[in-house]
Protein backbone atom coordinates (compact mmCIF):
# COMPACT_ATOMS: atom_id res chain seq x y z
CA UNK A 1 0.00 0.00 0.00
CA UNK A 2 1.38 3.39 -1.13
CA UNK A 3 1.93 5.46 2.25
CA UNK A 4 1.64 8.83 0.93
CA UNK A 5 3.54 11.53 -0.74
CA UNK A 6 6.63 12.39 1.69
CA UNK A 7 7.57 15.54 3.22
CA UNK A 8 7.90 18.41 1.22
CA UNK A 9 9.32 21.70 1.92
CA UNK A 10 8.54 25.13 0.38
CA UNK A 11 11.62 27.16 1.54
CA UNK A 12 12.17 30.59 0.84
CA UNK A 13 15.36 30.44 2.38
CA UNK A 14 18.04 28.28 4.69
CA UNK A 15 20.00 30.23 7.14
CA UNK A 16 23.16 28.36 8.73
CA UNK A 17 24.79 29.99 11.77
CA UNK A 18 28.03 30.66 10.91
CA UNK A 19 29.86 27.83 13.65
CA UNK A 20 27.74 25.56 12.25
CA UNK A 21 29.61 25.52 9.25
CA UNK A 22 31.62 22.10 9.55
CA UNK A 23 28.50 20.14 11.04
CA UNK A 24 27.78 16.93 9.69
CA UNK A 25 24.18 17.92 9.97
CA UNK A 26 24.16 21.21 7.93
CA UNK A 27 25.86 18.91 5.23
CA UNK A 28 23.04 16.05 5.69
CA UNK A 29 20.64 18.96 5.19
CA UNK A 30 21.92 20.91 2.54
CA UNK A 31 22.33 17.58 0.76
CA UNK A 32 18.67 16.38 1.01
CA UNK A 33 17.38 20.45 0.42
CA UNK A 34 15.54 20.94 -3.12
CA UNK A 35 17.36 22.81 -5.79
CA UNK A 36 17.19 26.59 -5.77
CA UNK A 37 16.75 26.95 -2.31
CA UNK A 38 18.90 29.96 -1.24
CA UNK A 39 21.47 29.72 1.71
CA UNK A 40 23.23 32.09 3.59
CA UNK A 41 25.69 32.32 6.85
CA UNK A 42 24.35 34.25 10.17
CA UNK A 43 26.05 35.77 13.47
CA UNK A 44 22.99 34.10 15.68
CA UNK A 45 20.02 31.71 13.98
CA UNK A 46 17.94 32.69 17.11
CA UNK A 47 17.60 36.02 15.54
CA UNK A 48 17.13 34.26 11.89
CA UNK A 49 14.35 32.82 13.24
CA UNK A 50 12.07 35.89 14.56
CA UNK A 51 8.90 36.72 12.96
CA UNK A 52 9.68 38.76 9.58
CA UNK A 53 8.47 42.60 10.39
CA UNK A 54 6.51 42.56 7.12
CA UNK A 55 4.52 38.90 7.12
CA UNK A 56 0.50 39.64 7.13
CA UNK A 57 1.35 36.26 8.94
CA UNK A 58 4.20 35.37 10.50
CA UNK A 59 3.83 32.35 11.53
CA UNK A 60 3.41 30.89 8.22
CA UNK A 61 6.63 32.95 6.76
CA UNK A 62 8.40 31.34 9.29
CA UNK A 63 7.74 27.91 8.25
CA UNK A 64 8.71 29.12 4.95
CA UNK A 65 12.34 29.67 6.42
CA UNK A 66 14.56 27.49 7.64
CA UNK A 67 17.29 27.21 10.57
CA UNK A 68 19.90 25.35 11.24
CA UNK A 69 21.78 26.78 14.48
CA UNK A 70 23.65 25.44 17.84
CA UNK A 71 21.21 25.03 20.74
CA UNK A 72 22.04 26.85 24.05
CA UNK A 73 20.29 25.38 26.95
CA UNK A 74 19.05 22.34 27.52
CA UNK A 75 17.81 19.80 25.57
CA UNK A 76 15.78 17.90 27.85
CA UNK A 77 12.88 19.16 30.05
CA UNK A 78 9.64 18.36 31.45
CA UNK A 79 6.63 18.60 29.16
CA UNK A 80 5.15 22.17 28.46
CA UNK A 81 1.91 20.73 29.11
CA UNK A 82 2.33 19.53 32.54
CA UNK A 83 0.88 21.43 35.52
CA UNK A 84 -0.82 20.75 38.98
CA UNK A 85 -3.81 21.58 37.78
CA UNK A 86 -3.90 18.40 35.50
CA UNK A 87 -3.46 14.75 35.76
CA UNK A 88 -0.36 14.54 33.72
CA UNK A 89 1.19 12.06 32.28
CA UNK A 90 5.52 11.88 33.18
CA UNK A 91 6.49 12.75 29.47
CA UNK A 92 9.90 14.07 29.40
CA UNK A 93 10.76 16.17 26.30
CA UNK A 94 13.39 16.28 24.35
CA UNK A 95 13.80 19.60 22.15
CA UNK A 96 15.85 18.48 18.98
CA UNK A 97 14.08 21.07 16.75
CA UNK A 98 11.13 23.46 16.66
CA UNK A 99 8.67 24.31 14.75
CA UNK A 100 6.85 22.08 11.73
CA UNK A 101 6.58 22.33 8.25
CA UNK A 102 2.67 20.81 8.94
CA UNK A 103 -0.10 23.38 9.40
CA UNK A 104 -2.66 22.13 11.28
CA UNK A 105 -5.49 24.94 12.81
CA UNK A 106 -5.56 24.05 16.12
CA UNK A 107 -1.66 23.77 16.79
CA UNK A 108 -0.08 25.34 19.82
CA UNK A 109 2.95 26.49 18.65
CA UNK A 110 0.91 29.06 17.09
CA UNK A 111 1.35 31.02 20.33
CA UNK A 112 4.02 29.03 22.17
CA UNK A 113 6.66 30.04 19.73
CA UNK A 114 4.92 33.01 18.05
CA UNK A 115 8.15 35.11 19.10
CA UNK A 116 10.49 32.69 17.07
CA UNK A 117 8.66 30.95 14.14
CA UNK A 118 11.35 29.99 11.81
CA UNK A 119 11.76 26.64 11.42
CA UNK A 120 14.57 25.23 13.74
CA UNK A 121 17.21 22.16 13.59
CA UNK A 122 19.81 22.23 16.28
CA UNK A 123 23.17 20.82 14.96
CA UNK A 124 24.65 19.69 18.14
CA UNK A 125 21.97 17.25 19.03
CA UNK A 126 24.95 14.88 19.90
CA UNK A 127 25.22 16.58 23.08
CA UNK A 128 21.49 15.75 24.04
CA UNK A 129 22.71 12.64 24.79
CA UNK A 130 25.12 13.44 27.58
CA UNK A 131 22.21 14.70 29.35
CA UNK A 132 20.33 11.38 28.69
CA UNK A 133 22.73 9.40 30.07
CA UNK A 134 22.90 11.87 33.41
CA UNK A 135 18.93 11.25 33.73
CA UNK A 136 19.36 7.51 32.88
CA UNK A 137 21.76 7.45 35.76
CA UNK A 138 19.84 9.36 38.09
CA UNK A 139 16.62 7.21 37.69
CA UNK A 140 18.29 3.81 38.36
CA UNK A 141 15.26 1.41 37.54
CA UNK A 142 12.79 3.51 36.79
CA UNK A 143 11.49 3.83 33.25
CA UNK A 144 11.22 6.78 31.55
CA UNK A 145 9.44 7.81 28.59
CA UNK A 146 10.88 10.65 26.50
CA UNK A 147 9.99 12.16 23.25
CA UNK A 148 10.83 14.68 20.92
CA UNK A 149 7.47 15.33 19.44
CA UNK A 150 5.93 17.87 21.61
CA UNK A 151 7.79 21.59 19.96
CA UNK A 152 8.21 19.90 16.45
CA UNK A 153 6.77 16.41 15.26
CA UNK A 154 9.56 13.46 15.50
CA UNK A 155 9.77 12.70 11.70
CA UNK A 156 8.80 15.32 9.88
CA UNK A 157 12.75 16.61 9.50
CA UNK A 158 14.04 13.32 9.51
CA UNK A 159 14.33 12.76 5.37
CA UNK A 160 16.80 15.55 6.07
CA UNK A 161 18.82 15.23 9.23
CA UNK A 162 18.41 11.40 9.73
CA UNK A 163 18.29 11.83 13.76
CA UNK A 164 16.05 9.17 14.39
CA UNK A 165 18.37 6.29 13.41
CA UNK A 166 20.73 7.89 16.14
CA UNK A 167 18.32 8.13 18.25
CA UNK A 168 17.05 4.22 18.05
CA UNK A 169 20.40 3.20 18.61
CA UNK A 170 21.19 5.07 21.53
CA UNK A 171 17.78 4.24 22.98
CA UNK A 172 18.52 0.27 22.18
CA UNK A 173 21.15 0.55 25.02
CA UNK A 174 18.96 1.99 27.30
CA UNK A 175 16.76 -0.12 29.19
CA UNK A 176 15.46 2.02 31.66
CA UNK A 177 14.46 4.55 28.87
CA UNK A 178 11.94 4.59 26.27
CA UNK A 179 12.18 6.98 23.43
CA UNK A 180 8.70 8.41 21.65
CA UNK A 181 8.48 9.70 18.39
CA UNK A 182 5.13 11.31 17.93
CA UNK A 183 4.24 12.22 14.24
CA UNK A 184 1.82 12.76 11.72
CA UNK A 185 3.85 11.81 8.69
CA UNK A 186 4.58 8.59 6.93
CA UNK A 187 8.47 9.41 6.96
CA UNK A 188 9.00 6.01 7.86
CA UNK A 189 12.14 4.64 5.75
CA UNK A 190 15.05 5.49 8.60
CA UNK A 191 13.03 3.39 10.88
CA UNK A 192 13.23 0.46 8.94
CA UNK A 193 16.92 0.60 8.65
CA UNK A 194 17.68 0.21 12.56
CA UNK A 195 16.90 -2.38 15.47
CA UNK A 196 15.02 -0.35 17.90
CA UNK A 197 15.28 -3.77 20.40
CA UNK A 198 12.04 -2.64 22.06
CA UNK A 199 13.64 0.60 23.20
CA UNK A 200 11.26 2.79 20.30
CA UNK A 201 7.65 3.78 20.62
CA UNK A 202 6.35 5.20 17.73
CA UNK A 203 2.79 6.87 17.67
CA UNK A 204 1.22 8.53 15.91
CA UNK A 205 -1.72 11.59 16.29
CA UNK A 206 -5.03 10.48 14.31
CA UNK A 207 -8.04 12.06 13.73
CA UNK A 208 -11.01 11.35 11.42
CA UNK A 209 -10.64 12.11 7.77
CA UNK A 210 -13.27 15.02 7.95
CA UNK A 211 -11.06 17.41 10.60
CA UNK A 212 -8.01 15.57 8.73
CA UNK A 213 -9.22 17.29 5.34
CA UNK A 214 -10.47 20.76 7.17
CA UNK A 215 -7.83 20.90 9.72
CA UNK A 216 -4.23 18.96 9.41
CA UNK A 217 -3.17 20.81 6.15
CA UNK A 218 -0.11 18.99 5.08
CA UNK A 219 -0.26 15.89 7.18
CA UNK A 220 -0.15 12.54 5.80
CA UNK A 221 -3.85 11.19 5.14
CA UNK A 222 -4.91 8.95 8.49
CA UNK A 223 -5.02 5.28 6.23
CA UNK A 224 -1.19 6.69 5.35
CA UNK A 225 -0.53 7.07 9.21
CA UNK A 226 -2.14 3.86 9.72
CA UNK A 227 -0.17 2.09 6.75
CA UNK A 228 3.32 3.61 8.50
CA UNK A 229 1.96 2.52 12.22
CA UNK A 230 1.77 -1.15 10.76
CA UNK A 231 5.07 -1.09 8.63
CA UNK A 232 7.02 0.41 12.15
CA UNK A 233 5.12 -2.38 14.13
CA UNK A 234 6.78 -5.37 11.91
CA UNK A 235 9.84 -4.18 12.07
CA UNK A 236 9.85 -4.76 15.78
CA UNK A 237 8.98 -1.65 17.09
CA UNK A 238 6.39 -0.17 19.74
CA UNK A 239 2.94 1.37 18.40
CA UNK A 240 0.66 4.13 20.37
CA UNK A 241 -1.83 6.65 19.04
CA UNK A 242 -3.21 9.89 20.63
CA UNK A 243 -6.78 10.71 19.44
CA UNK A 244 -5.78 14.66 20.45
CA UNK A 245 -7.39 17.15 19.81
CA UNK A 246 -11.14 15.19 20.05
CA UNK A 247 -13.58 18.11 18.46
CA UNK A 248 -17.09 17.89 18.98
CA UNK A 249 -19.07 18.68 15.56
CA UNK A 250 -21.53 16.90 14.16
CA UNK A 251 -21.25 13.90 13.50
CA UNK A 252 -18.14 13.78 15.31
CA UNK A 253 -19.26 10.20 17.48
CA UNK A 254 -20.04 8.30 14.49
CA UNK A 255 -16.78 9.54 12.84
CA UNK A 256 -14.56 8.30 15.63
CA UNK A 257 -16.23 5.30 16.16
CA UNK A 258 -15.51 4.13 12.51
CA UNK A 259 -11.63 5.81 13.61
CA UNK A 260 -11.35 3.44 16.51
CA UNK A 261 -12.43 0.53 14.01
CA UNK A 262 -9.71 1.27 11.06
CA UNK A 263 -7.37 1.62 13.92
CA UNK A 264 -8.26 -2.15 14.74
CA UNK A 265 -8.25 -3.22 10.93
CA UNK A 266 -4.70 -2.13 10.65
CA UNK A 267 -3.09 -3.20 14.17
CA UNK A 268 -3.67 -5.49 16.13
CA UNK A 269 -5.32 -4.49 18.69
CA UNK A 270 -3.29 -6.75 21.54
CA UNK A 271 0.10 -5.19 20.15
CA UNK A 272 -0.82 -1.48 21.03
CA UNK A 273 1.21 0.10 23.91
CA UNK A 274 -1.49 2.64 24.53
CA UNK A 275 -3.98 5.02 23.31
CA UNK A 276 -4.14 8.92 24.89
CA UNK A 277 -7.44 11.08 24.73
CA UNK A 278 -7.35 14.80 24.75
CA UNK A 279 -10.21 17.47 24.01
CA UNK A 280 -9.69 20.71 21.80
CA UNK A 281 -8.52 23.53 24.23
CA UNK A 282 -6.77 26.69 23.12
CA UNK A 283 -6.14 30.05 25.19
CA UNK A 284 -7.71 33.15 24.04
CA UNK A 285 -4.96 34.26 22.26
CA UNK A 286 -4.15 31.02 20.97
CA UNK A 287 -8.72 30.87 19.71
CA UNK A 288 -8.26 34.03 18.24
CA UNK A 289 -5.06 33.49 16.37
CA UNK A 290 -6.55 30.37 14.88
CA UNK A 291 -9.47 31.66 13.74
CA UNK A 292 -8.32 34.57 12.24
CA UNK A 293 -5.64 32.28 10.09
CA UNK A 294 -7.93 29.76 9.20
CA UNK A 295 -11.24 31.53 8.85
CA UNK A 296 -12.78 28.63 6.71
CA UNK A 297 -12.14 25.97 8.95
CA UNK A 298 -15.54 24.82 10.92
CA UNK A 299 -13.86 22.74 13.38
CA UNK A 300 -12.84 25.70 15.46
CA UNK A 301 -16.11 27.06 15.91
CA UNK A 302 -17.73 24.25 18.00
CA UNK A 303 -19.66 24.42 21.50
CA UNK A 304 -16.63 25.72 23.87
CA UNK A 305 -16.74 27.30 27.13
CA UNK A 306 -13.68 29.14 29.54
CA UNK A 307 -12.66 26.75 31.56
CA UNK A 308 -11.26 27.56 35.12
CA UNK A 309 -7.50 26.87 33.90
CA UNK A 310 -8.06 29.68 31.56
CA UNK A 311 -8.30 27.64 28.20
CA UNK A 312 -11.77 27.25 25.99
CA UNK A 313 -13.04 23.95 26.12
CA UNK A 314 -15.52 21.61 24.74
CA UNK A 315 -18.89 22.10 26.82
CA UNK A 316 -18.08 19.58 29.48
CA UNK A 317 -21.40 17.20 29.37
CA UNK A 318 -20.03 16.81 25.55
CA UNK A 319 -16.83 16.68 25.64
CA UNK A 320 -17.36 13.40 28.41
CA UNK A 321 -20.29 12.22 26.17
CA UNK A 322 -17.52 12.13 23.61
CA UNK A 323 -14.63 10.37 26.02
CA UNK A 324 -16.85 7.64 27.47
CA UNK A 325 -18.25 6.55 23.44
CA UNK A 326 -14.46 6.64 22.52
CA UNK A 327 -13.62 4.82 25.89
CA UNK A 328 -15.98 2.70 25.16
CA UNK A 329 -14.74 1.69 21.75
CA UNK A 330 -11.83 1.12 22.64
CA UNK A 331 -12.22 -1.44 25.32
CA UNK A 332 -14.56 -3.06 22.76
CA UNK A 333 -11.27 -3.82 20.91
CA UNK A 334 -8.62 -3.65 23.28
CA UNK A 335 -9.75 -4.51 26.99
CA UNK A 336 -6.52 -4.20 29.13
CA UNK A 337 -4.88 -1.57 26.99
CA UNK A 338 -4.40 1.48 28.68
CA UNK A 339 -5.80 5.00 28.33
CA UNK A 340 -4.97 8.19 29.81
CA UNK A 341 -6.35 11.62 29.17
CA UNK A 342 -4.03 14.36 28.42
CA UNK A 343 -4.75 17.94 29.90
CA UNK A 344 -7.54 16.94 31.56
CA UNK A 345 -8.26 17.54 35.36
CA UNK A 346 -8.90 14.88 37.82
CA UNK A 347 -12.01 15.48 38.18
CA UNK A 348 -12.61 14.40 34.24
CA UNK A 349 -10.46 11.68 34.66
CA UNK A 350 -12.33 10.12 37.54
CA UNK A 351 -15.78 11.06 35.16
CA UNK A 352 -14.03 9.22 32.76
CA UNK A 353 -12.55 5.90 34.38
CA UNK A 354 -13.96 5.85 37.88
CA UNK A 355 -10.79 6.14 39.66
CA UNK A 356 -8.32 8.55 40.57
CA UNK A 357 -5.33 9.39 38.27
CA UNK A 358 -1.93 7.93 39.20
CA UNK A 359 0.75 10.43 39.91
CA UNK A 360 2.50 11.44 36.86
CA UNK A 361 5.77 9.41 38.03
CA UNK A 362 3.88 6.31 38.17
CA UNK A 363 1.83 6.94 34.79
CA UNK A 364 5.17 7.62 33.44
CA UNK A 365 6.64 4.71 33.94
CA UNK A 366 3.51 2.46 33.16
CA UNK A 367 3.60 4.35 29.51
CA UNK A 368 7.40 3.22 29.36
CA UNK A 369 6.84 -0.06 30.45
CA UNK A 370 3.69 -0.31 27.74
């Protein structure tokens, strides 16, 4: 079955900061870059990769533009997401790059990195994993689950840069760690070339075709998601899906019912890790950004409410009407496999399952162990 079309790139530019010259990386990327593209040498890509003063928008020049600088803090830290206020998860981020050449109309890095929107590879992701092996020393036994999908998606670079097949063999060695890639591309091939030894999760977000065709501009279709989940799966390693963000339109039950279904006609259902749920939510600012960029789409003018933590939500009697017929569904297929809700309170959570949430450090490792 024919996966999709892969990644493609409209750059207007590619700006390399200038001690980045001699990285292996810049060469891997300048190799794989279509012809015509123009580069050029910078002082600092963190000022290459501000908004341009004269975008009507921004954020959409920026993906248009890309960088390839040295990163200057850290490359590991806790998810953006997490927060007392939810019942989080344990995810552990790893920030490799940032920014995505995707476009979908509900995205959060429409405001979380509004003030630097130029897409970002950092060439000395070698040195992420000297801090990897500090935290795998540091936790002993426990299991971790990182990934490096939350401020760009895992794959959609990787044509490129090739990362990931460092990254599954460092992980291989690892047994306390488990390394997620979270995507919604087929970029699939440097997968297949490595032995992830059980050490690689790779999921996948999936949502029905109808907010796929309104909403994930530029993604890979879900059946080509699907197709990619079931290649990665044979070739020995992990599977997990996040049905995130759940909108509420009409119609919207039926639609992932018939999700949760193709989901079972391509993987087995036994051989899943897990399966997160998460409702649309979006700040003001983020709402009104969205809207105004996509003024067509009809997926981000649903039922939605402030919530107390400040974000606009689903009406809460649907958005649970909409958790407990996915729940549902997916115990139908998959009994014992777990679920967890992302961004959610605990409240919703015990709604949802009828128990209180584990603390993230448990849930964490429970996801690793999956």
């Amino acid at each position: 079955m024919r996966l999709g079309a892969p990644m493609t790139f409209d750059l207007d530019r590619v700006l390399i900061e200038d001690e980045c010259r001699s990285s292996d990386l810049v060469e891997r990327v300048l190799a794989a870059l279509p012809a015509g593209v123009p580069t050029e040498f910078v002082a600092d890509g963190r000022e290459a990769a501000r908004p341009a003063p004269d975008a009507a928008d921004a954020f959409a020049a920026g993906k248009r533009r890309l960088v390839l600088r040295r990163r200057r803090g850290a490359f590991l830290m806790g998810c953006p997401a997490a927060s007392n206020k939810f019942a989080c998860c344990g995810y552990l981020v790893l920030v490799l790059a940032s920014n995505c050449p995707m476009d979908c109309s509900y995205c959060f890095l429409q405001e979380y990195v509004a003030d630097n929107p130029g897409l970002q590879i950092f060439t000395n992701y070698a040195e992420a994993f000297t801090e990897l092996d500090r935290v795998a020393r540091d936790a002993q036994a426990l299991p971790l689950r990182i990934g490096t999908g939350e401020l760009a998606d895992s794959l959609a670079f990787d044509r490129m840069t090739r990362i990931s097949a460092d990254l599954v063999d460092y992980f291989a060695g690892r047994p306390n760690l488990t390394l997620e890639l979270k995507t919604k591309t087929a970029e699939i091939d440097n997968l297949l070339t490595r032995d992830p030894k059980g050490r690689t999760l790779v999921s996948w977000s999936l949502s029905p075709e109808r907010v796929f065709r309104t909403s994930e501009h530029r993604t890979a279709p879900p059946e080509a998601r699907l197709g990619a989940a079931r290649k990665v799966l044979e070739a020995g390693y992990k599977v997990a899906f996040h049905l995130d963000p759940i909108i509420a339109y009409d119609g919207a039950e039926r639609d992932y019912a018939r999700l949760i279904e193709q989901l079972g006609d391509f993987i087995p259902p036994a051989r899943l890790s897990f399966i997160s749920l998460g409702g649309l939510r979006m700040t003001p600012s983020l709402r009104k950004r969205a809207r105004e960029r996509f003024l067509a789409d009809p997926m981000l003018v649903g039922e939605d409410v402030l919530s107390p933590d400040g974000r606009y939500r689903t009406f809460t009697p649907l958005r649970l009407r909409l958790y407990h017929r996915l729940r549902e569904q997916i115990s139908r297929i998959a009994p014992a496999l777990p679920i967890y809700l992302c961004m959610e309170t605990p409240d919703i959570h015990r709604r949802l399952m009828a128990e209180s949430p584990l603390p993230p450090a448990h849930l964490g490792a429970t996801l690793a162990r999956a």
